[in-house]
C-alpha atoms as a PDB file:
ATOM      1  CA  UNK A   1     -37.777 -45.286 -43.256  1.00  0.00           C
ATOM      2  CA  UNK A   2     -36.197 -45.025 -46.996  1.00  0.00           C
ATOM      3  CA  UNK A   3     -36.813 -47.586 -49.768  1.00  0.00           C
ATOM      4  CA  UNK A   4     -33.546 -49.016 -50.788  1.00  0.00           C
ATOM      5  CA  UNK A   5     -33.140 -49.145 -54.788  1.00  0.00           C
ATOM      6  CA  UNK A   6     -31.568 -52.885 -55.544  1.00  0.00           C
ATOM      7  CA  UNK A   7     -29.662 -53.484 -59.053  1.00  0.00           C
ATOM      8  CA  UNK A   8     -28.203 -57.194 -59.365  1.00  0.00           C
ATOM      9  CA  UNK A   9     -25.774 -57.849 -62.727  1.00  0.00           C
ATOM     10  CA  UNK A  10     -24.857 -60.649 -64.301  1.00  0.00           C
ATOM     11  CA  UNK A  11     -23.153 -62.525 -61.556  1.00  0.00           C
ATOM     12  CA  UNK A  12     -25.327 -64.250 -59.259  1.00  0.00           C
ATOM     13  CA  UNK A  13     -25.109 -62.190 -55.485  1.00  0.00           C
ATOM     14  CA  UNK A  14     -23.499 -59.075 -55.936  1.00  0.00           C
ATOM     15  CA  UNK A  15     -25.594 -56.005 -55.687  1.00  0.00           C
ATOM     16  CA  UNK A  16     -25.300 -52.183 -55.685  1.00  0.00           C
ATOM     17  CA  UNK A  17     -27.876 -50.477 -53.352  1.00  0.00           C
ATOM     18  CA  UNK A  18     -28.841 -47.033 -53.779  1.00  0.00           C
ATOM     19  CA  UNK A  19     -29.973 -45.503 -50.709  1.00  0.00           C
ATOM     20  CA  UNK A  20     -33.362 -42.928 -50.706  1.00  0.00           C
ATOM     21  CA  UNK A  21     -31.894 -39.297 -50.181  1.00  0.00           C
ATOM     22  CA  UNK A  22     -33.537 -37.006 -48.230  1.00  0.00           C
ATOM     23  CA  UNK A  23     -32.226 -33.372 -48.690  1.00  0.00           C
ATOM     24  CA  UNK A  24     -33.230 -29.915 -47.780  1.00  0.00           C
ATOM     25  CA  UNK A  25     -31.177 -26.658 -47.683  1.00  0.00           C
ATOM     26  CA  UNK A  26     -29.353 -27.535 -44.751  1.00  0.00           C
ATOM     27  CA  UNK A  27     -28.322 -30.481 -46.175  1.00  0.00           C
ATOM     28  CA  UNK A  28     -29.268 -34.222 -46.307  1.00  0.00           C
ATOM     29  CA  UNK A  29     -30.100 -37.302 -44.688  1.00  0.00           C
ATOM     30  CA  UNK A  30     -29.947 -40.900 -45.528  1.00  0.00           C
ATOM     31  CA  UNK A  31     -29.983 -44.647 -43.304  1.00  0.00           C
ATOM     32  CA  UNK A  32     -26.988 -45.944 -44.592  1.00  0.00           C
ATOM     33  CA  UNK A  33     -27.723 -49.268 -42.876  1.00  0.00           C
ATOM     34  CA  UNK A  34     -31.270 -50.840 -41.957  1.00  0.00           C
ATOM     35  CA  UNK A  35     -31.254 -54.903 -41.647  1.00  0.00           C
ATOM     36  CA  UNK A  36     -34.466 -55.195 -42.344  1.00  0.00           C
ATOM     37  CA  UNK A  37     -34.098 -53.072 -45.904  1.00  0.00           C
ATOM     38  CA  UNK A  38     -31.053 -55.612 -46.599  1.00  0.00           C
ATOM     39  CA  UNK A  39     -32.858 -58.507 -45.601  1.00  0.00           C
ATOM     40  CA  UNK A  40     -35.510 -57.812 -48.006  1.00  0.00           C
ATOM     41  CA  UNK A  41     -32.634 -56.963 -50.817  1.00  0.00           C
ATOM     42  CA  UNK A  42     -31.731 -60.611 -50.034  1.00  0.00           C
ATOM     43  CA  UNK A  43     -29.047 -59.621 -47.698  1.00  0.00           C
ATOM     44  CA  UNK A  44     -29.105 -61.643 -44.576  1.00  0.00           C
ATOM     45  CA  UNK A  45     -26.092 -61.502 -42.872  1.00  0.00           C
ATOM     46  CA  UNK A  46     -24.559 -60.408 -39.657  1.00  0.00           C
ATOM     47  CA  UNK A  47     -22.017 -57.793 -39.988  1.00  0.00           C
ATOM     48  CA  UNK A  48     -19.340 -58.055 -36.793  1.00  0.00           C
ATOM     49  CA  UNK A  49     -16.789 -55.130 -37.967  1.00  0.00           C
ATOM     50  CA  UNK A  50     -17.067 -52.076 -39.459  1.00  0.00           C
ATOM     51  CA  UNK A  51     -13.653 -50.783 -41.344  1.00  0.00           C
ATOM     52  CA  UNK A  52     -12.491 -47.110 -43.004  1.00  0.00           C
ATOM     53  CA  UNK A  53      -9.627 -46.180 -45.049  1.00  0.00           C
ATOM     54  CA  UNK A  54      -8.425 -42.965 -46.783  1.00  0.00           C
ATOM     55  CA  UNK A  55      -6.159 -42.919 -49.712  1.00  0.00           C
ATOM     56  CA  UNK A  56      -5.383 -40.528 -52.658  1.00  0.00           C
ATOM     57  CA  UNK A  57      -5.862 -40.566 -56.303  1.00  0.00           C
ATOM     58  CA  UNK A  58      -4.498 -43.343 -57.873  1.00  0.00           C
ATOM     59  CA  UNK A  59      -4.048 -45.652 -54.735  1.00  0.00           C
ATOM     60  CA  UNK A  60      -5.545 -49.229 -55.794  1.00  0.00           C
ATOM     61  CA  UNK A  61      -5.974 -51.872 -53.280  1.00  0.00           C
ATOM     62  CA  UNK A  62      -6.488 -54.981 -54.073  1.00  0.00           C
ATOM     63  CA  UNK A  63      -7.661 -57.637 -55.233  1.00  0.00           C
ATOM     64  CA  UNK A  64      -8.151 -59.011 -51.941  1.00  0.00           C
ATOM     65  CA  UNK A  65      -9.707 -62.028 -50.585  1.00  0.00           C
ATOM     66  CA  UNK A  66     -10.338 -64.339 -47.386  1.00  0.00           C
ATOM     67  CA  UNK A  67      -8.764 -68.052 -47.314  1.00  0.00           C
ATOM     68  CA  UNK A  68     -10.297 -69.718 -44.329  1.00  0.00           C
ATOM     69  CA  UNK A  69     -12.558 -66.862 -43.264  1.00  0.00           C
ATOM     70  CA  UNK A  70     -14.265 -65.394 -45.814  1.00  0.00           C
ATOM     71  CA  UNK A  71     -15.965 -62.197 -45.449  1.00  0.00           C
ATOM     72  CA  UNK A  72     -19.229 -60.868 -46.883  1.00  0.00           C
ATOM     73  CA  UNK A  73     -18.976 -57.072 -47.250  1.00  0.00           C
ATOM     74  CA  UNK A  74     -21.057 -53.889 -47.563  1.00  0.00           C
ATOM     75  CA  UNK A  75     -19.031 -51.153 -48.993  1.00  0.00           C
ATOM     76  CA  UNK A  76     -19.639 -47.408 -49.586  1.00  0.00           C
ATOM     77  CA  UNK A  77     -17.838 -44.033 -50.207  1.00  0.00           C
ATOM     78  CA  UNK A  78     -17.907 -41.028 -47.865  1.00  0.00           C
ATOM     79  CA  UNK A  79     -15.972 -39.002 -49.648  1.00  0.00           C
ATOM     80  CA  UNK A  80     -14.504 -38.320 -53.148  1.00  0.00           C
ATOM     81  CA  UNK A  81     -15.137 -41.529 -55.873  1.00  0.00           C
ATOM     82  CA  UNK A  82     -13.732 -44.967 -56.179  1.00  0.00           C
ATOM     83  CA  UNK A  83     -13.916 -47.698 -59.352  1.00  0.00           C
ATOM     84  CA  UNK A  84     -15.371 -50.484 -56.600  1.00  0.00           C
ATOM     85  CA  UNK A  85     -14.660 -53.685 -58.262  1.00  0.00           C
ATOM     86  CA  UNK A  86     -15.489 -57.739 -57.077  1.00  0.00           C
ATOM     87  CA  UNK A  87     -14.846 -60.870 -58.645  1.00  0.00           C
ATOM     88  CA  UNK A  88     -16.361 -64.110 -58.659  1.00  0.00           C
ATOM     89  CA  UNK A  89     -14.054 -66.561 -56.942  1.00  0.00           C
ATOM     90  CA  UNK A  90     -16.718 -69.417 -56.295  1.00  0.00           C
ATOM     91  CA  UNK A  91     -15.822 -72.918 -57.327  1.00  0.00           C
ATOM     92  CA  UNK A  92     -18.361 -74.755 -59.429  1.00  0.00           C
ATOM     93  CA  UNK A  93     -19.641 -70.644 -60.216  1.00  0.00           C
ATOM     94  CA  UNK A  94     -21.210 -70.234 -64.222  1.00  0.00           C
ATOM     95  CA  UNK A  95     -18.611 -66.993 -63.476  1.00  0.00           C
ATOM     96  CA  UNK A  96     -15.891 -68.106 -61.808  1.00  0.00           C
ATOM     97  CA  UNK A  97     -13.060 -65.327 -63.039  1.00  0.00           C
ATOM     98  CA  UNK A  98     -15.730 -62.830 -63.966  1.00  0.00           C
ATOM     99  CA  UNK A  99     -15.285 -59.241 -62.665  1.00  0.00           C
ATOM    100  CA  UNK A 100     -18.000 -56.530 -61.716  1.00  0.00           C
ATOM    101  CA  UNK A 101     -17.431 -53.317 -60.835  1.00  0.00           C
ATOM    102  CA  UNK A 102     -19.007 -50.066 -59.662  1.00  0.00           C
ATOM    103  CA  UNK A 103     -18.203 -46.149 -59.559  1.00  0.00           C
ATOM    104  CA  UNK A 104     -19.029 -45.426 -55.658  1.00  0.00           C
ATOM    105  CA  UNK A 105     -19.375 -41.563 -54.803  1.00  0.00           C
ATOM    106  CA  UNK A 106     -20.147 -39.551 -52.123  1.00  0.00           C
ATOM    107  CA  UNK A 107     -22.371 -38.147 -54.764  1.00  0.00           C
ATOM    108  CA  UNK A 108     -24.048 -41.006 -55.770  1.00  0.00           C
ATOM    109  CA  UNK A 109     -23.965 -42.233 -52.428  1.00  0.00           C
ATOM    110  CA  UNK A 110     -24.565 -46.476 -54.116  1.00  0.00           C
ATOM    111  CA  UNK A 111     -22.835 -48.894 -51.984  1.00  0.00           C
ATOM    112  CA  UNK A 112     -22.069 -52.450 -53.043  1.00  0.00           C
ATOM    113  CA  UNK A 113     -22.814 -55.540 -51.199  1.00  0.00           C
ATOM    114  CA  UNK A 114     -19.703 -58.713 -52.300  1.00  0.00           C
ATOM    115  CA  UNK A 115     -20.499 -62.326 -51.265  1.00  0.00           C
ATOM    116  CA  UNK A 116     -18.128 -64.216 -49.404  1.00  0.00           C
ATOM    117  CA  UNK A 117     -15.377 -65.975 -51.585  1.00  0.00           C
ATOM    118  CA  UNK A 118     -15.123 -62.563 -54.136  1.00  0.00           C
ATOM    119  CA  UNK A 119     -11.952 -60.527 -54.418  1.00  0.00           C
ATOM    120  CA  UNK A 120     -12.523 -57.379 -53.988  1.00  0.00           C
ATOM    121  CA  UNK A 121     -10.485 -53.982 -54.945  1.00  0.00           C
ATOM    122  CA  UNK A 122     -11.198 -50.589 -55.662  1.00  0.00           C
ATOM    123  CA  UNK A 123      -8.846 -47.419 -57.937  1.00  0.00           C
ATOM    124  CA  UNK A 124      -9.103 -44.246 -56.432  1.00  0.00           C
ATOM    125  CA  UNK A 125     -10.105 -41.580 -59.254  1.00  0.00           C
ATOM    126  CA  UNK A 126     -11.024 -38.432 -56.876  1.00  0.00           C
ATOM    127  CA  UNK A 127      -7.724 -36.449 -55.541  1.00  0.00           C
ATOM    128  CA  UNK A 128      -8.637 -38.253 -52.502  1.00  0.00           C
ATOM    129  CA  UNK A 129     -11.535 -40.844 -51.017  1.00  0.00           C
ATOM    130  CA  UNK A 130     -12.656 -42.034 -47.536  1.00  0.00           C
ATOM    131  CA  UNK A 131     -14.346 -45.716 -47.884  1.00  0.00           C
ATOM    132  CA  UNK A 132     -16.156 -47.452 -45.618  1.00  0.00           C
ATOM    133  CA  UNK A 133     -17.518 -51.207 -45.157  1.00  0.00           C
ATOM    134  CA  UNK A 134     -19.255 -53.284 -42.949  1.00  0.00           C
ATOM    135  CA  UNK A 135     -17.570 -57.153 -42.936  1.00  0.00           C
ATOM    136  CA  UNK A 136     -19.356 -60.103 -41.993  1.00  0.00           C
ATOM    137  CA  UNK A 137     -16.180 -61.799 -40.273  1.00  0.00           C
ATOM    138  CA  UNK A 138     -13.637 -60.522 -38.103  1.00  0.00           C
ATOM    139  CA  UNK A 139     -10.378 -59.337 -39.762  1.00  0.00           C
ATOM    140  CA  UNK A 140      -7.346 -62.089 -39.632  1.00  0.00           C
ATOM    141  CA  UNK A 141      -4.290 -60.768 -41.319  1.00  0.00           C
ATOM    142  CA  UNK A 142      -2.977 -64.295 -41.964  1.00  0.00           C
ATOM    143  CA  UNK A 143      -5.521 -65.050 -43.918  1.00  0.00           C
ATOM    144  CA  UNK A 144      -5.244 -62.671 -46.823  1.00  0.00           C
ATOM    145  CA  UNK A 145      -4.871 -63.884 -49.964  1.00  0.00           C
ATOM    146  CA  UNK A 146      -4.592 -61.602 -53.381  1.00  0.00           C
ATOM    147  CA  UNK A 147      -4.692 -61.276 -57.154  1.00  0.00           C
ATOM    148  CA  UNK A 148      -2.769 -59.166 -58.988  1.00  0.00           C
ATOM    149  CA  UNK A 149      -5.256 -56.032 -60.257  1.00  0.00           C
ATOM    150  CA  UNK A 150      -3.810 -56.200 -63.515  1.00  0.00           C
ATOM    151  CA  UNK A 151      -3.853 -60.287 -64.473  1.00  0.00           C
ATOM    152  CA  UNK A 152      -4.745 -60.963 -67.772  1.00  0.00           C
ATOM    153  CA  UNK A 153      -6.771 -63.331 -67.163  1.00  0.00           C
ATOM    154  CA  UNK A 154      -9.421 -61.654 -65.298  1.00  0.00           C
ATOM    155  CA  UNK A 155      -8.951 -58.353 -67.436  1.00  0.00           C
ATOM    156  CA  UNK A 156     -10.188 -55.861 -65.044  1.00  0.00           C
ATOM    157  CA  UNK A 157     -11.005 -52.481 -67.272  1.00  0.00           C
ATOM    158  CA  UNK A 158      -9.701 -49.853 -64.331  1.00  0.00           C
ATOM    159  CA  UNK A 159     -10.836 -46.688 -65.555  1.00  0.00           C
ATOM    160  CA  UNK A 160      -7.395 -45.500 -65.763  1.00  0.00           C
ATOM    161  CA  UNK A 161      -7.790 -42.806 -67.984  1.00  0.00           C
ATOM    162  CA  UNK A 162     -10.171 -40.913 -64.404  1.00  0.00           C
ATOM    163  CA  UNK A 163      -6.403 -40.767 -63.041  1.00  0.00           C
ATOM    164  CA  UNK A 164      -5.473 -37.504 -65.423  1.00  0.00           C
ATOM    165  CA  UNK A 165      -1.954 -38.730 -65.824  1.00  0.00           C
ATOM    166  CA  UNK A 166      -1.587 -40.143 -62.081  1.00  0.00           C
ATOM    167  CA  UNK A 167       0.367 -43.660 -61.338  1.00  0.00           C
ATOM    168  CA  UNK A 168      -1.383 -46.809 -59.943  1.00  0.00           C
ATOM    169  CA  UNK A 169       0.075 -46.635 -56.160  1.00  0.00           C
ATOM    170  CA  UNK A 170       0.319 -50.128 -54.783  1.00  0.00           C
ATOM    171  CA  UNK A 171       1.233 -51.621 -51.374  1.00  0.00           C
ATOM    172  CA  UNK A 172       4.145 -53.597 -51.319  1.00  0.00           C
ATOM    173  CA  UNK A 173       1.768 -56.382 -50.273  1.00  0.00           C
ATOM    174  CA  UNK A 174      -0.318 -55.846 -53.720  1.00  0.00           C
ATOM    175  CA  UNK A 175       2.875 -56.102 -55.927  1.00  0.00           C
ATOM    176  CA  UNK A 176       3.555 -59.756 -55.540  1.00  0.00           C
ATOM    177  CA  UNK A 177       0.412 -61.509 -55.511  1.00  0.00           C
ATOM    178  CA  UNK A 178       0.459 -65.004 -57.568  1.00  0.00           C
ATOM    179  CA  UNK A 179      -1.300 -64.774 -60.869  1.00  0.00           C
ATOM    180  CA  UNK A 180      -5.193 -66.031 -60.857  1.00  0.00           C
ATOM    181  CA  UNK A 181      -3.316 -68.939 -62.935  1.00  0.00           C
ATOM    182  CA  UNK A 182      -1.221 -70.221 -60.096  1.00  0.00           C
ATOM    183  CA  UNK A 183      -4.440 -69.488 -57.460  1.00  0.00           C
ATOM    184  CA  UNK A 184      -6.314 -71.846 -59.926  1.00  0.00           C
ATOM    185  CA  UNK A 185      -3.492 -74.316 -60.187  1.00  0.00           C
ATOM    186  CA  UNK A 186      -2.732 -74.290 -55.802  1.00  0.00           C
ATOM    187  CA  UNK A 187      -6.571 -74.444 -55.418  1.00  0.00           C
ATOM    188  CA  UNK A 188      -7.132 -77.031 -57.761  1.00  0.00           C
ATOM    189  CA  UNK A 189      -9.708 -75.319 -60.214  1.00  0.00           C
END
């Protein structure tokens, strides 16, 4: 029904899709899912769970990943905006450490599609945000796995300055992740 735009960047499989928007006075109207649209964007996966959250300016979470089961994910904003950000966790990858990330709106209405084996976060900047995404793998608490959003040595650039004078909120979960040193060192890379 719409044409799906398709940007790639400069690591290999992640991909922000803008949706076509069809809008009248009463509103608008757009597939926020078609397989075959995401099959042609080079997107073949099965998606098994479908997940929501709503937080408030300043809440980060993140930056999570999958040990045993990882999980391919289409993500998107329904309401407010979001600094959507994924990075390359892929042994043997030319980016391995590399970040990406993405401002996802309800205005803009882009959603971003992370490759298994990817952590993946996202900083609230709107007063408040409702995000949605589609996983590829059933949810198993026990194996989560995190980076701390601010390690050095990934050197995420989280528009902090969007938060007009707000604090990063963490989970307690999100406070003690190991460094990406010591995931290197326990994963031998």
């Amino acid at each position: 029904m719409g044409k799906l735009q398709v940007e790639t960047c400069h690591i290999e499989g992640l991909k922000v899709l803008t949706p076509q928007v069809f809008g009248d006075s009463r509103g608008y109207f757009i597939e926020t899912y078609n397989e075959r649209d995401a099959q042609a964007a080079g997107i073949e996966v099965t998606f098994v769970q479908d997940n929501q959250s709503g937080s408030r300016r300043g809440v980060l979470r993140g930056l999570h990943f999958q040990k045993e089961h990882p999980q391919d994910k289409l993500v998107r904003v329904l309401r407010g905006e979001v600094f959507d950000v994924a990075v390359d966790l892929r042994p043997g990858s030319e980016t391995f450490g590399q970040w990406y990330g993405v401002l996802l709106s309800e205005e803009n209405k882009k959603q971003f599609f992370v490759p298994k084996n990817f952590a993946h976060g996202f900083l609230v900047v709107s007063e408040t945000a409702e995000f949605a995404y589609k996983c590829s793998d059933f949810y198993h608490p026990e194996d989560e796995g995190g980076i701390p959003w601010d390690d050095p040595d990934i050197g995420v650039d989280w528009p902090l300055s969007a938060l007009n004078g707000a604090e990063v909120i963490l989970s307690d979960k999100d406070r003690v992740h190991p460094s990406f040193a010591e995931y290197r060192r326990v994963r031998g890379l």
